[in-house]
C-alpha atoms as a PDB file:
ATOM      1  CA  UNK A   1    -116.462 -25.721 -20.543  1.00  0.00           C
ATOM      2  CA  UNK A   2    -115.247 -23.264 -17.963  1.00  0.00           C
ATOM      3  CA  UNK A   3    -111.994 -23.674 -16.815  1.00  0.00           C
ATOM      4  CA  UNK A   4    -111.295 -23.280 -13.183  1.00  0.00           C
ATOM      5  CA  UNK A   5    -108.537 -19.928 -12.522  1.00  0.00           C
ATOM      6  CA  UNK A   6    -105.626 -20.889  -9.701  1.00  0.00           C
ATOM      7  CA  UNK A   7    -104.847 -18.082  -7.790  1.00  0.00           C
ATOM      8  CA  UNK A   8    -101.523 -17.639  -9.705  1.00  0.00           C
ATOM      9  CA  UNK A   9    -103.944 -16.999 -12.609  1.00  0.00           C
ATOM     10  CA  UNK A  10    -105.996 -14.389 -11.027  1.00  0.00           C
ATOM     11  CA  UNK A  11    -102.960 -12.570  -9.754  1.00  0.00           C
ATOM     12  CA  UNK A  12    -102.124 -12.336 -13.474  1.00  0.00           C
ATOM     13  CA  UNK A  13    -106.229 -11.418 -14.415  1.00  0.00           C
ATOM     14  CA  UNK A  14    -106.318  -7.471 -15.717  1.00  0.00           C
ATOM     15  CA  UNK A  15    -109.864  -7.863 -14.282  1.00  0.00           C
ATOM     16  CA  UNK A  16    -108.972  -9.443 -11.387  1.00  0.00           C
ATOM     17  CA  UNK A  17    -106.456  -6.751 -10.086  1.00  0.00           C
ATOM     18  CA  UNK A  18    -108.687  -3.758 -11.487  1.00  0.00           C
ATOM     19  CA  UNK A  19    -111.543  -5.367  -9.231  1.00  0.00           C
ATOM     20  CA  UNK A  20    -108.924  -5.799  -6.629  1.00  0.00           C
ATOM     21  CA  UNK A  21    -107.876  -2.141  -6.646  1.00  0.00           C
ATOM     22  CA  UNK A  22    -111.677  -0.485  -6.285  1.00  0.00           C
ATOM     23  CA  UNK A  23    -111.906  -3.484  -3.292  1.00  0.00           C
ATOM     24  CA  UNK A  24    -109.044  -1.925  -1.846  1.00  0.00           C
ATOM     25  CA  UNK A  25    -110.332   1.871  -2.563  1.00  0.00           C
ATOM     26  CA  UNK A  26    -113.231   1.935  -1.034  1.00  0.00           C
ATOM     27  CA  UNK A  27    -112.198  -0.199   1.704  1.00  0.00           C
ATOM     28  CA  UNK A  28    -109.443   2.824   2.160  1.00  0.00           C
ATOM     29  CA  UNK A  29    -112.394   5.375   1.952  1.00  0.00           C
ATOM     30  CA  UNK A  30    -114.676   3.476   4.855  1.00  0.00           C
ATOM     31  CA  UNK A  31    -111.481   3.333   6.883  1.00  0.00           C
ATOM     32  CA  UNK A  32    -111.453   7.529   6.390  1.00  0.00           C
ATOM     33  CA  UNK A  33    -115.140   7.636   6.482  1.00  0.00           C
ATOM     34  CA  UNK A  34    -115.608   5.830  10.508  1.00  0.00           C
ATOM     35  CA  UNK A  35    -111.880   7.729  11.427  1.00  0.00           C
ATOM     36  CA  UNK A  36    -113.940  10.676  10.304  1.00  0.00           C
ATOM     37  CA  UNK A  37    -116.825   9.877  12.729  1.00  0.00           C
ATOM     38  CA  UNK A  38    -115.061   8.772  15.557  1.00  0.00           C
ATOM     39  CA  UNK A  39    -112.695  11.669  15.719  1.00  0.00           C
ATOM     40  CA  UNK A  40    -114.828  14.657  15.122  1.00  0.00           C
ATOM     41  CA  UNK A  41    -117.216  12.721  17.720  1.00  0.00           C
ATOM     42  CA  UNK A  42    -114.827  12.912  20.375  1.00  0.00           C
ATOM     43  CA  UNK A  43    -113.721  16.757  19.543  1.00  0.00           C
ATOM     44  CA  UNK A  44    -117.716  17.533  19.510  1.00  0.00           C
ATOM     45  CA  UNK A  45    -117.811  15.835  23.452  1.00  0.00           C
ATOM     46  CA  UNK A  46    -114.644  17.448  23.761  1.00  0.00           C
ATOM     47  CA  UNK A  47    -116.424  20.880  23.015  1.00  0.00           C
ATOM     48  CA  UNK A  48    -119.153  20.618  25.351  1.00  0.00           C
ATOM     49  CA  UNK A  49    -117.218  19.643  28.224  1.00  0.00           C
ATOM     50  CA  UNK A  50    -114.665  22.388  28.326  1.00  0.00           C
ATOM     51  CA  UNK A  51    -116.208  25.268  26.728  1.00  0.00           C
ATOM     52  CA  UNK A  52    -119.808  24.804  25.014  1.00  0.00           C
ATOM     53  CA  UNK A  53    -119.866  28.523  25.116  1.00  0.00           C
ATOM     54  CA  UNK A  54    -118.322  28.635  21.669  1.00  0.00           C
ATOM     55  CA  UNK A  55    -118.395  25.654  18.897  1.00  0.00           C
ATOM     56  CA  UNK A  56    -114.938  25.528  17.645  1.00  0.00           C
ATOM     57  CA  UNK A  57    -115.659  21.983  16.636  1.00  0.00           C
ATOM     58  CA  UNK A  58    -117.331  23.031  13.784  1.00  0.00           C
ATOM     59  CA  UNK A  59    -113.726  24.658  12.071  1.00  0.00           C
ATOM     60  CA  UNK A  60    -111.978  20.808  11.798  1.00  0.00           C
ATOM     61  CA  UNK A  61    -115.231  19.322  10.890  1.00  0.00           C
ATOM     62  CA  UNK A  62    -115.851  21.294   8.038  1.00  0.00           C
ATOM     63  CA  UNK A  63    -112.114  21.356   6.410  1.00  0.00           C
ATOM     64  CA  UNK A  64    -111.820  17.344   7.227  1.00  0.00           C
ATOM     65  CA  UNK A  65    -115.077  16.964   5.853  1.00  0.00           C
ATOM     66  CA  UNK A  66    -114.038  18.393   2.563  1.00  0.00           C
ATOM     67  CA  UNK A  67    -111.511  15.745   2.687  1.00  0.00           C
ATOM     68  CA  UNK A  68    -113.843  13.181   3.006  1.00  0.00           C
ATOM     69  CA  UNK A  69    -115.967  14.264   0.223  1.00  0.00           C
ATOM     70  CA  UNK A  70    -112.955  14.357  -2.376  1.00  0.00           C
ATOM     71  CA  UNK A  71    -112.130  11.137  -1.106  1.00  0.00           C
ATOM     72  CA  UNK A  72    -115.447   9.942  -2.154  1.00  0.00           C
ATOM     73  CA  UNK A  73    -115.887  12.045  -5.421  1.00  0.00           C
ATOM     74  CA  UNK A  74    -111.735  10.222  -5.865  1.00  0.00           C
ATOM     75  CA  UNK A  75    -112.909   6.289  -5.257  1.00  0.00           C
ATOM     76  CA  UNK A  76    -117.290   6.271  -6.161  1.00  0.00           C
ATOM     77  CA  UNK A  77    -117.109   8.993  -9.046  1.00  0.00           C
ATOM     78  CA  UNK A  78    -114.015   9.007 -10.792  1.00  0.00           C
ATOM     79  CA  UNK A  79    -113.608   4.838 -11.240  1.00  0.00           C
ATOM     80  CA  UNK A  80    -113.754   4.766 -15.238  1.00  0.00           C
ATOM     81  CA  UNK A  81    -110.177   4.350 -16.373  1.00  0.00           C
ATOM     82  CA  UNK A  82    -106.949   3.275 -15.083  1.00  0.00           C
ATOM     83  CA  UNK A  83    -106.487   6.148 -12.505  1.00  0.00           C
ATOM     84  CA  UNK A  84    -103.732   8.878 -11.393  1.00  0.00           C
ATOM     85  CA  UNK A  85    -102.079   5.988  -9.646  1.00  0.00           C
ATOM     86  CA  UNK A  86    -101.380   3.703 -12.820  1.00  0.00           C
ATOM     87  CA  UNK A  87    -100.802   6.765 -15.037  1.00  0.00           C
ATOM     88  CA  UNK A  88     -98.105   7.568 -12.938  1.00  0.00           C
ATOM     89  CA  UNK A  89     -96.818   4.577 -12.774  1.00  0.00           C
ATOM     90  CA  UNK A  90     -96.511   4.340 -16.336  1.00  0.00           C
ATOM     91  CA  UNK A  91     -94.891   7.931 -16.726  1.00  0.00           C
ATOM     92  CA  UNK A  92     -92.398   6.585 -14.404  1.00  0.00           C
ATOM     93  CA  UNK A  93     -91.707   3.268 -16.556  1.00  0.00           C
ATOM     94  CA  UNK A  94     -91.742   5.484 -19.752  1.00  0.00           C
ATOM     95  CA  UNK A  95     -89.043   7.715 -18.269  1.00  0.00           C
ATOM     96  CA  UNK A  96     -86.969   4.528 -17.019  1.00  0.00           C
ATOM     97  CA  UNK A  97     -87.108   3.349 -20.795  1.00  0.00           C
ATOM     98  CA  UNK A  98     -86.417   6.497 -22.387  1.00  0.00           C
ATOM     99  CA  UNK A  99     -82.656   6.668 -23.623  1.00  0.00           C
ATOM    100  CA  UNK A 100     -80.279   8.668 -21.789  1.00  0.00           C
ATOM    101  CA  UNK A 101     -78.510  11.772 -23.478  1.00  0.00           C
END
């Protein structure tokens, strides 16, 4: 028999909050991801309009675009363990424990 988790119990779930934390990831990276879009959209229209002679759009659209692909590589790629943020968590905790000289 299955017993039925309240949500004090999933709060408490390792699995629950890991599954919570890649939710939260990749909900950050989409966020980036249509900011992204919508930004270098506008500075592209912006380009046209006031001088279409050059394409200086191009310059924050590449190094914001780097961004967004180490975002990705960050939240799709590198998901296996407990991340940077928990490790430094627990360096912090391990330094709060450690006895003072």
């Amino acid at each position: 028999m299955k017993r039925e988790m309240n949500p004090h119990d999933e709060e408490k779930d390792p699995m629950y909050r890991a599954a919570e934390r890649r939710a939260a990831a990749k909900l950050g990276f989409l966020i980036h991801l249509s900011v992204y879009i919508l930004v270098n959209f506008l500075l592209i229209v912006i380009n046209q309009t006031t001088s279409p002679q050059y394409y200086w759009f191009k310059w924050p659209l590449l190094g914001w675009g780097i961004g967004v692909i180490m975002h990705a590589v960050g939240v799709f790629i590198f998901t296996g363990g407990a991340g940077i943020r928990q490790w430094l968590i627990q360096r912090e905790l391990d330094k709060m424990k450690a006895p003072k000289e």
